[in-house]
PDB file of N, CA and C in Angstrom:
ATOM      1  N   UNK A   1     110.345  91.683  85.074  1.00  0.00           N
ATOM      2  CA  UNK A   1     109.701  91.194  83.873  1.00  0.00           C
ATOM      3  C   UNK A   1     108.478  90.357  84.254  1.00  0.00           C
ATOM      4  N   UNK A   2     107.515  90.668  84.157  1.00  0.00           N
ATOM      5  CA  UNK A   2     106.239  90.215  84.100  1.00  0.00           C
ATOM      6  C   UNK A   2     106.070  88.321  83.747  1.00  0.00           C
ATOM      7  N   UNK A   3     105.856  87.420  84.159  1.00  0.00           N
ATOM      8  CA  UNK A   3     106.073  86.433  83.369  1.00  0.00           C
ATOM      9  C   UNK A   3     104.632  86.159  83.256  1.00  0.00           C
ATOM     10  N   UNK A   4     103.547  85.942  83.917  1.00  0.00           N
ATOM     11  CA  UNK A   4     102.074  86.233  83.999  1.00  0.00           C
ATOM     12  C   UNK A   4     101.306  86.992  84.023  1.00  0.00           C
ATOM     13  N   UNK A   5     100.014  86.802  83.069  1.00  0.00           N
ATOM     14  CA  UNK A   5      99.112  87.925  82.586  1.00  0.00           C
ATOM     15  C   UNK A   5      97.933  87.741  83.156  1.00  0.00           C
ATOM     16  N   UNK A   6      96.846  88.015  84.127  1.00  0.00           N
ATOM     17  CA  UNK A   6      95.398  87.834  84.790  1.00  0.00           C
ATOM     18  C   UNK A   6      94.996  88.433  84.453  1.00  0.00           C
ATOM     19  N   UNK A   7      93.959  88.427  83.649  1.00  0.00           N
ATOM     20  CA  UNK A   7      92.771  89.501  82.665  1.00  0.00           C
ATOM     21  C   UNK A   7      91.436  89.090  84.129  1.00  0.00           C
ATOM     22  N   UNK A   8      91.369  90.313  84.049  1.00  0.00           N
ATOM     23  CA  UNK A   8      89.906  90.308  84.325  1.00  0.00           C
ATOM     24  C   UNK A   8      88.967  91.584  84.192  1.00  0.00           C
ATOM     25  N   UNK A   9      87.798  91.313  83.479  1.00  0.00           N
ATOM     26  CA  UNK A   9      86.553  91.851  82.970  1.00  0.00           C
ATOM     27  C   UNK A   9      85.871  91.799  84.312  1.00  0.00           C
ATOM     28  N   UNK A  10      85.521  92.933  84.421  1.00  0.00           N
ATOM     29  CA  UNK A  10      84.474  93.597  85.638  1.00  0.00           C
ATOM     30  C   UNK A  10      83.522  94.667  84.984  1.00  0.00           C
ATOM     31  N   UNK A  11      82.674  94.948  85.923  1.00  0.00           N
ATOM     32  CA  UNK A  11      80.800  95.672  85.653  1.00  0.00           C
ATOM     33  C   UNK A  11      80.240  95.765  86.893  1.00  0.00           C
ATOM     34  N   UNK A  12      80.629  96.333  87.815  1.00  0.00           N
ATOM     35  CA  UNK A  12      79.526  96.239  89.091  1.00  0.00           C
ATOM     36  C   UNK A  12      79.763  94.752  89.890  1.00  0.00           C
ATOM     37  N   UNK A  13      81.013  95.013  89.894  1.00  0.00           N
ATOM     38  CA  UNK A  13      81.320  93.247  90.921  1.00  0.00           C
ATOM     39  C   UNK A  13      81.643  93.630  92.461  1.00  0.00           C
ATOM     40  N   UNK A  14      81.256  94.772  92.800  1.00  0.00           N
ATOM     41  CA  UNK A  14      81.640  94.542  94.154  1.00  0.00           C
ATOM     42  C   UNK A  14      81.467  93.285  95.310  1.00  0.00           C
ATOM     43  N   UNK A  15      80.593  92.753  94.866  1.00  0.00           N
ATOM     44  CA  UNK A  15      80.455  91.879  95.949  1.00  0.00           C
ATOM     45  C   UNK A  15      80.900  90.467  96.074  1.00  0.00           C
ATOM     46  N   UNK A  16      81.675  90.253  94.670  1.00  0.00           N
ATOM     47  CA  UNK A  16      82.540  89.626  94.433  1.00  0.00           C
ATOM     48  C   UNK A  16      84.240  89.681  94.421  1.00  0.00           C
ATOM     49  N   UNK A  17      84.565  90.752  94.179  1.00  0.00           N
ATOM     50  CA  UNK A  17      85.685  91.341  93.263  1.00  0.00           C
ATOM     51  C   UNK A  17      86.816  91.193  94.494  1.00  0.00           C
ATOM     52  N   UNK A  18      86.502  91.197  96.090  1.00  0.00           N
ATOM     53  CA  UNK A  18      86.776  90.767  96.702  1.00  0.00           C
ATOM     54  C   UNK A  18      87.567  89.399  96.931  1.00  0.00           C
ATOM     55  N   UNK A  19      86.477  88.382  96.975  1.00  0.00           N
ATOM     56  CA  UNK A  19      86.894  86.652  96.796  1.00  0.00           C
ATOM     57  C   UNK A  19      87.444  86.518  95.579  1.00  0.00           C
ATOM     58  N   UNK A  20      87.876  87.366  94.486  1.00  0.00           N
ATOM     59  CA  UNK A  20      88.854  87.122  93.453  1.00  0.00           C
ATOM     60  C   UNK A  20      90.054  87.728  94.013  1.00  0.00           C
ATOM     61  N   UNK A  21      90.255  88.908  94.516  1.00  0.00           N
ATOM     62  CA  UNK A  21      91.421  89.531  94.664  1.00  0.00           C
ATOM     63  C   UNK A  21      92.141  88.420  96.059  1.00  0.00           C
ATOM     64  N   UNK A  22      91.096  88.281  96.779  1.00  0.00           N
ATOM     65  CA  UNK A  22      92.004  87.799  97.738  1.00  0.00           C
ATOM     66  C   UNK A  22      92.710  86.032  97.590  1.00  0.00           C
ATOM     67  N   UNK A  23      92.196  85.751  96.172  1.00  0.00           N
ATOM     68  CA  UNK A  23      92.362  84.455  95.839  1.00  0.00           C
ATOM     69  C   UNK A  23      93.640  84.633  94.958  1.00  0.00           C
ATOM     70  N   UNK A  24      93.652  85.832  93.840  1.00  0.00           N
ATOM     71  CA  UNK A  24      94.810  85.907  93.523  1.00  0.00           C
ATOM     72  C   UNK A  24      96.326  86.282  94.589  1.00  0.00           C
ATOM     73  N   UNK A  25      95.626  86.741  96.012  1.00  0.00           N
ATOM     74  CA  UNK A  25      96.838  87.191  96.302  1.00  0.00           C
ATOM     75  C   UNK A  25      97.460  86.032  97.268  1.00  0.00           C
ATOM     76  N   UNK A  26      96.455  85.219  97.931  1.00  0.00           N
ATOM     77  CA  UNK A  26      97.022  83.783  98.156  1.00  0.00           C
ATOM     78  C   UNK A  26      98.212  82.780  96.941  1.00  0.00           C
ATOM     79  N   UNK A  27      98.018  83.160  95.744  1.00  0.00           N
ATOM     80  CA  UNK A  27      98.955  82.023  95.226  1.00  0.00           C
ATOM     81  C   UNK A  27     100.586  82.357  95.760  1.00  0.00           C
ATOM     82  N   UNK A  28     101.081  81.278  95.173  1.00  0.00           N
ATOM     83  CA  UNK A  28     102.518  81.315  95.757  1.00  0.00           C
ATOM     84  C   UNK A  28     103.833  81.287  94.928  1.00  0.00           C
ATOM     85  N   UNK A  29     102.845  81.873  93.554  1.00  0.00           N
ATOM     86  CA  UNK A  29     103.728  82.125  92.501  1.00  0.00           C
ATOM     87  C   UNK A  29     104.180  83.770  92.930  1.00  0.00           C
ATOM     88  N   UNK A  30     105.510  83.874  92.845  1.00  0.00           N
ATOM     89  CA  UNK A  30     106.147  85.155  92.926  1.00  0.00           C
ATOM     90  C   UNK A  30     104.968  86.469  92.587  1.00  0.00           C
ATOM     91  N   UNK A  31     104.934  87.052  93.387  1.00  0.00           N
ATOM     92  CA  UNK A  31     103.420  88.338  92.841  1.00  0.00           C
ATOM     93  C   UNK A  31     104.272  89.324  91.913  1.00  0.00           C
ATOM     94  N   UNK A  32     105.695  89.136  92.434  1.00  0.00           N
ATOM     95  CA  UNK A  32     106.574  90.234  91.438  1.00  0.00           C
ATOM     96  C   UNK A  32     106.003  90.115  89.917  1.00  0.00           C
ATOM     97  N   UNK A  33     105.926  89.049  89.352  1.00  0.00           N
ATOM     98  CA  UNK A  33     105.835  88.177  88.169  1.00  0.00           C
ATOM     99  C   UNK A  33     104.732  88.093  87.690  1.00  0.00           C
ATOM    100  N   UNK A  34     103.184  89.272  88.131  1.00  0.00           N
ATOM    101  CA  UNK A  34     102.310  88.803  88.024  1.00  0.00           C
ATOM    102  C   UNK A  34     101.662  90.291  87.470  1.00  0.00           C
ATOM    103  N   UNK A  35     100.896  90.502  86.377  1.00  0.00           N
ATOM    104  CA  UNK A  35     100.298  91.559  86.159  1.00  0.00           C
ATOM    105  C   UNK A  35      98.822  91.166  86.101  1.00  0.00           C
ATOM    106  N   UNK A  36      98.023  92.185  86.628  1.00  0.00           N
ATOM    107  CA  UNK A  36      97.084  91.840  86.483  1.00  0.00           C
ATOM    108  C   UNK A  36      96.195  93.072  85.477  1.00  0.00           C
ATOM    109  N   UNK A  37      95.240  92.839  84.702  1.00  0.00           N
ATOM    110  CA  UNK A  37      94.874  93.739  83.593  1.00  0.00           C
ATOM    111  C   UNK A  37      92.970  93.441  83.319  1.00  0.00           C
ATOM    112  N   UNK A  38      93.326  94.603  84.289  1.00  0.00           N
ATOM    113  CA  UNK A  38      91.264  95.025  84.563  1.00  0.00           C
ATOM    114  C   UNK A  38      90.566  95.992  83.065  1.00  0.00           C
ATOM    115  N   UNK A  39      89.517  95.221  82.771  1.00  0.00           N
ATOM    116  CA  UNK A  39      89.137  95.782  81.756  1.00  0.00           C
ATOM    117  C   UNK A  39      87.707  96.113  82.745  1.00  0.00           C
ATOM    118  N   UNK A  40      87.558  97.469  82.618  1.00  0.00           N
ATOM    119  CA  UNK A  40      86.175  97.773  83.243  1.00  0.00           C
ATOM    120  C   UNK A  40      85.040  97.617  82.782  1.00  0.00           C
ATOM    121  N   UNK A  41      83.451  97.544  82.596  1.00  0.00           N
ATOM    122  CA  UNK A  41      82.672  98.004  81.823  1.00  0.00           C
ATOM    123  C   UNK A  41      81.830  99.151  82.360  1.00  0.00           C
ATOM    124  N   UNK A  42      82.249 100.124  82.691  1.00  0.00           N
ATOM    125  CA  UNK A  42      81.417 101.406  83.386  1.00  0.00           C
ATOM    126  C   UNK A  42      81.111 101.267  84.944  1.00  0.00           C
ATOM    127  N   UNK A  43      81.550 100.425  85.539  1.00  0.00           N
ATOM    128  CA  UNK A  43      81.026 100.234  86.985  1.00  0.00           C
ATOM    129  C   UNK A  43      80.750 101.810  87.914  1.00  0.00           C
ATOM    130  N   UNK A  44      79.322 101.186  88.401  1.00  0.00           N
ATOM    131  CA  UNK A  44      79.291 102.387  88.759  1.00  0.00           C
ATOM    132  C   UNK A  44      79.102 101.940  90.401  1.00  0.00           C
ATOM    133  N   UNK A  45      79.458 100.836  90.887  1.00  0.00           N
ATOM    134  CA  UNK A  45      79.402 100.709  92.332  1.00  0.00           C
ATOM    135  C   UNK A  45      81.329 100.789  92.972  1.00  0.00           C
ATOM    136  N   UNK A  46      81.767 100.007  93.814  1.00  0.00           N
ATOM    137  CA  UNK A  46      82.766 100.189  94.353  1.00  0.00           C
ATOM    138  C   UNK A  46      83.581  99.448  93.666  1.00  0.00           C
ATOM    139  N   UNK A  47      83.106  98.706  92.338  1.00  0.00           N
ATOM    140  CA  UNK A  47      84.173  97.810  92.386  1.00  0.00           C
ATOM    141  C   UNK A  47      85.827  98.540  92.075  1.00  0.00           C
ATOM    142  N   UNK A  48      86.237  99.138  91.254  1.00  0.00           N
ATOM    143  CA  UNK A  48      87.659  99.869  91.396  1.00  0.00           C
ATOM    144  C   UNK A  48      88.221 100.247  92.401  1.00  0.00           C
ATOM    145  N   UNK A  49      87.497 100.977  93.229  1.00  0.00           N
ATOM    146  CA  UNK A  49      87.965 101.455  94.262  1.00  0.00           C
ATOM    147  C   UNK A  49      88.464  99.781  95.422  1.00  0.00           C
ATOM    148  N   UNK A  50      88.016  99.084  95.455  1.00  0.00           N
ATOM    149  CA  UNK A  50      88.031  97.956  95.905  1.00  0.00           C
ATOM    150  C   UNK A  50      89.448  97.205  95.167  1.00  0.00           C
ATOM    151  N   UNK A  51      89.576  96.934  94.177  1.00  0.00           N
ATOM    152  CA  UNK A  51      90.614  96.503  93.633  1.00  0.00           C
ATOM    153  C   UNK A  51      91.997  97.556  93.562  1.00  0.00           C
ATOM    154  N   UNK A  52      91.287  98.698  93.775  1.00  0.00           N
ATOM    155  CA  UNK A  52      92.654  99.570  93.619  1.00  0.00           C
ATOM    156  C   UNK A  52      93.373  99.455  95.621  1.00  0.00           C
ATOM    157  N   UNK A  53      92.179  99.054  96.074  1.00  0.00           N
ATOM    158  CA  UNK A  53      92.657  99.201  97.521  1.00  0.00           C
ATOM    159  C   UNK A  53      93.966  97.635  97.539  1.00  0.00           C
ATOM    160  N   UNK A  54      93.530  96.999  97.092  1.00  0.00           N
ATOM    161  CA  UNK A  54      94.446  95.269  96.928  1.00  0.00           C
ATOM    162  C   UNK A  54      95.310  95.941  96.108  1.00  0.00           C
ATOM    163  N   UNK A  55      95.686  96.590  95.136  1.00  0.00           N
ATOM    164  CA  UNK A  55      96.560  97.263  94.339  1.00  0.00           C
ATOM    165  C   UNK A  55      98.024  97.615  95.250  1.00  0.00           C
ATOM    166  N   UNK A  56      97.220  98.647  96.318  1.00  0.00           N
ATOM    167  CA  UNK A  56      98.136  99.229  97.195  1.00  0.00           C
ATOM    168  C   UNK A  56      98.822  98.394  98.132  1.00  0.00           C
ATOM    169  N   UNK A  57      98.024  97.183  98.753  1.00  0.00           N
ATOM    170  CA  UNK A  57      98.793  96.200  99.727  1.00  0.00           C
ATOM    171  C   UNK A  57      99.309  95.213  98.802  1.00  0.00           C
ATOM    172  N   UNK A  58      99.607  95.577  97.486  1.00  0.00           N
ATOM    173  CA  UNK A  58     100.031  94.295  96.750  1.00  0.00           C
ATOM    174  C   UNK A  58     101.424  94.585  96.099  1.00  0.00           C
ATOM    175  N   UNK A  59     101.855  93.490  95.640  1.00  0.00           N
ATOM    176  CA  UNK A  59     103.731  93.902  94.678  1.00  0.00           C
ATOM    177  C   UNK A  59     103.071  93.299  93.096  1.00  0.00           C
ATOM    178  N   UNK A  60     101.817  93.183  92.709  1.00  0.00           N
ATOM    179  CA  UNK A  60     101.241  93.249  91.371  1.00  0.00           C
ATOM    180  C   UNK A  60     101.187  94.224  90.524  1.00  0.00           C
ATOM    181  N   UNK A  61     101.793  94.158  89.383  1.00  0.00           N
ATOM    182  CA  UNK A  61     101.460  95.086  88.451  1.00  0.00           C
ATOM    183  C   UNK A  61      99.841  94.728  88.179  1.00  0.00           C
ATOM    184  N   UNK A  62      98.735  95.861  88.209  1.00  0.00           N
ATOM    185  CA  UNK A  62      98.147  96.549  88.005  1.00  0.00           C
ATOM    186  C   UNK A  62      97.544  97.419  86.714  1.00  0.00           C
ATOM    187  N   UNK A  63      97.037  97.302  85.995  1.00  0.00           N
ATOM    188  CA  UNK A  63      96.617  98.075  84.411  1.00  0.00           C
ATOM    189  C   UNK A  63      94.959  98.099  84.352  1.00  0.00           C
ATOM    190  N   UNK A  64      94.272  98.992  84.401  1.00  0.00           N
ATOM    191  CA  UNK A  64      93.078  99.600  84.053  1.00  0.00           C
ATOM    192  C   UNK A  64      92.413 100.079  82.595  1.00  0.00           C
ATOM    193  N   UNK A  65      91.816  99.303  82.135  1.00  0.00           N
ATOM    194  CA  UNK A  65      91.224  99.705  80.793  1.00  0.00           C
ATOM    195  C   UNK A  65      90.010 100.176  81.081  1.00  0.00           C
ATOM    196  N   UNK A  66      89.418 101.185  80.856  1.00  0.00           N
ATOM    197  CA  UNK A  66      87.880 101.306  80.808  1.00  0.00           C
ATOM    198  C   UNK A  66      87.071 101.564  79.031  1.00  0.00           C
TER     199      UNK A  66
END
């Protein structure tokens, strides 16, 4: 059961999207417990592919809106 919700709105953040993911995956709240819910706006650089890569080394639920 999910007990936390992390929204995040992205557009071409690669060069950021990074120092967010790796900041969420430092906390030390249970990651089981943690969904995270990407709203895209058309990105047309790496950023998905980048977050989907932290996706795979992660125990986060994960949700993609475009």
């Amino acid at each position: 059961m999910v007990k936390v919700a992390l929204g995040l709105c992205v557009k071409n953040s690669e060069k950021t999207i990074g120092y967010v993911m790796d900041s969420v995956l430092k906390q030390d709240y249970p990651h089981e417990d943690i969904e995270i819910i990407v709203v895209d706006g058309f990105s047309r650089d790496n950023t998905l592919k980048i977050i989907g890569h932290y996706a795979s080394e992660s125990k986060f639920t994960i949700n993609f809106f475009f």
